[in-house]
Protein backbone atom coordinates (compact mmCIF):
# COMPACT_ATOMS: atom_id res chain seq x y z
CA UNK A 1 -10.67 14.50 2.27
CA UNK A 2 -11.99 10.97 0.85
CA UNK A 3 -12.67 8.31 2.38
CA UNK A 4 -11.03 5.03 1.39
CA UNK A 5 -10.61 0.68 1.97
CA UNK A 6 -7.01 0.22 2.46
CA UNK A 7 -5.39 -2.89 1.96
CA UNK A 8 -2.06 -3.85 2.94
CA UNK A 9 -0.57 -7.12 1.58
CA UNK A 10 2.99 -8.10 2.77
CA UNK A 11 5.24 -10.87 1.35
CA UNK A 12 7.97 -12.01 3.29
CA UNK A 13 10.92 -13.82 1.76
CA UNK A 14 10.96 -17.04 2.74
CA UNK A 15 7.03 -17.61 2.73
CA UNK A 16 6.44 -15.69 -0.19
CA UNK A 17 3.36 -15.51 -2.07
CA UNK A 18 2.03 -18.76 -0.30
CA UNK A 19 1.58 -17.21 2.72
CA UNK A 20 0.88 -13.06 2.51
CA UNK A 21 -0.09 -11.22 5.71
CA UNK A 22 -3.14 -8.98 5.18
CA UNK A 23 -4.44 -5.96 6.80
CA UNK A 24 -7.28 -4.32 5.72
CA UNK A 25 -8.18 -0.19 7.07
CA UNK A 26 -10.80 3.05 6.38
CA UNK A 27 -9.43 6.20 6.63
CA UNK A 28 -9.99 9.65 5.30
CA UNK A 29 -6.98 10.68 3.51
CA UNK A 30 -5.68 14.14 1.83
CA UNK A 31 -3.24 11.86 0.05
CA UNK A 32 -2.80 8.43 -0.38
CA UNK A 33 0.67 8.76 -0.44
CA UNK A 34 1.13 10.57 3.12
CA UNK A 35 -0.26 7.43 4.55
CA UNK A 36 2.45 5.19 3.43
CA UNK A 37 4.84 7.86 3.37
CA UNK A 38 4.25 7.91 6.97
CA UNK A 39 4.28 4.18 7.44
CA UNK A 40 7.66 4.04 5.48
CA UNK A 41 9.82 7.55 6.07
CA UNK A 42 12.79 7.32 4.37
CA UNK A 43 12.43 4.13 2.43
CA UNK A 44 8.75 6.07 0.48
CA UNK A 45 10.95 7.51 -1.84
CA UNK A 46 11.61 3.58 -3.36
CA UNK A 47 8.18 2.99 -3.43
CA UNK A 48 6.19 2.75 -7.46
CA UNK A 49 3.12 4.27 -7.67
CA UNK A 50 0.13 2.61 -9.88
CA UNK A 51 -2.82 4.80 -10.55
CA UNK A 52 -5.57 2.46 -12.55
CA UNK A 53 -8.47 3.41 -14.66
CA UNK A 54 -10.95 2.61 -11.83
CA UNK A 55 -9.60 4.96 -9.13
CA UNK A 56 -7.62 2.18 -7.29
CA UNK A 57 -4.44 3.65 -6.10
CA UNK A 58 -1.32 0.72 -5.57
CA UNK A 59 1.85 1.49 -3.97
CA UNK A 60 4.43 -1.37 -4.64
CA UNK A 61 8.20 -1.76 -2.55
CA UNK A 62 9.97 -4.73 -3.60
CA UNK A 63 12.98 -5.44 -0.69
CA UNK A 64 13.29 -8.40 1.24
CA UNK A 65 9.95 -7.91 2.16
CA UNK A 66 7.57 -6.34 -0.41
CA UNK A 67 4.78 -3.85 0.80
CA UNK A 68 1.81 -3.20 -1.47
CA UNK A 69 -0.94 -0.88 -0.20
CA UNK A 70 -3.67 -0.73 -2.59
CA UNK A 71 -6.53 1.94 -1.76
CA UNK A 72 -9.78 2.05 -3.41
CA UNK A 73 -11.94 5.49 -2.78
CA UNK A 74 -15.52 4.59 -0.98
């Protein structure tokens, strides 16, 4: 397992990118993904995955409300 910072950024509609909602976690994780796969169920599957040159790990969902979860290994 590794241990990682989680952030979670939403964006609702009508606020947008003015006003995001942040929520910031440390967990020890197999798998990114199973964390917002369990968050999400279903809907994971419409999620795009961003892997970046300096380990950072971003999940994007762009719906009404978009979800980004961006980890970062500690």
């Amino acid at each position: 397992m590794k241990e990682y910072e989680i952030v979670v950024t939403f964006l609702n509609g009508c606020a947008g990118e003015a006003h995001p909602q942040r929520e910031f976690f440390e967990a020890e994780l197999n798998d990114p993904a199973d964390f917002v796969r369990q968050k999400h169920g279903k809907e994971f599957e419409k999620f795009v995955r961003e892997d970046f040159p300096d380990g950072r790990v971003v999940f994007t969902y762009d719906n009404t409300i978009r979800y980004i979860y961006e980890f970062t290994e500690l």
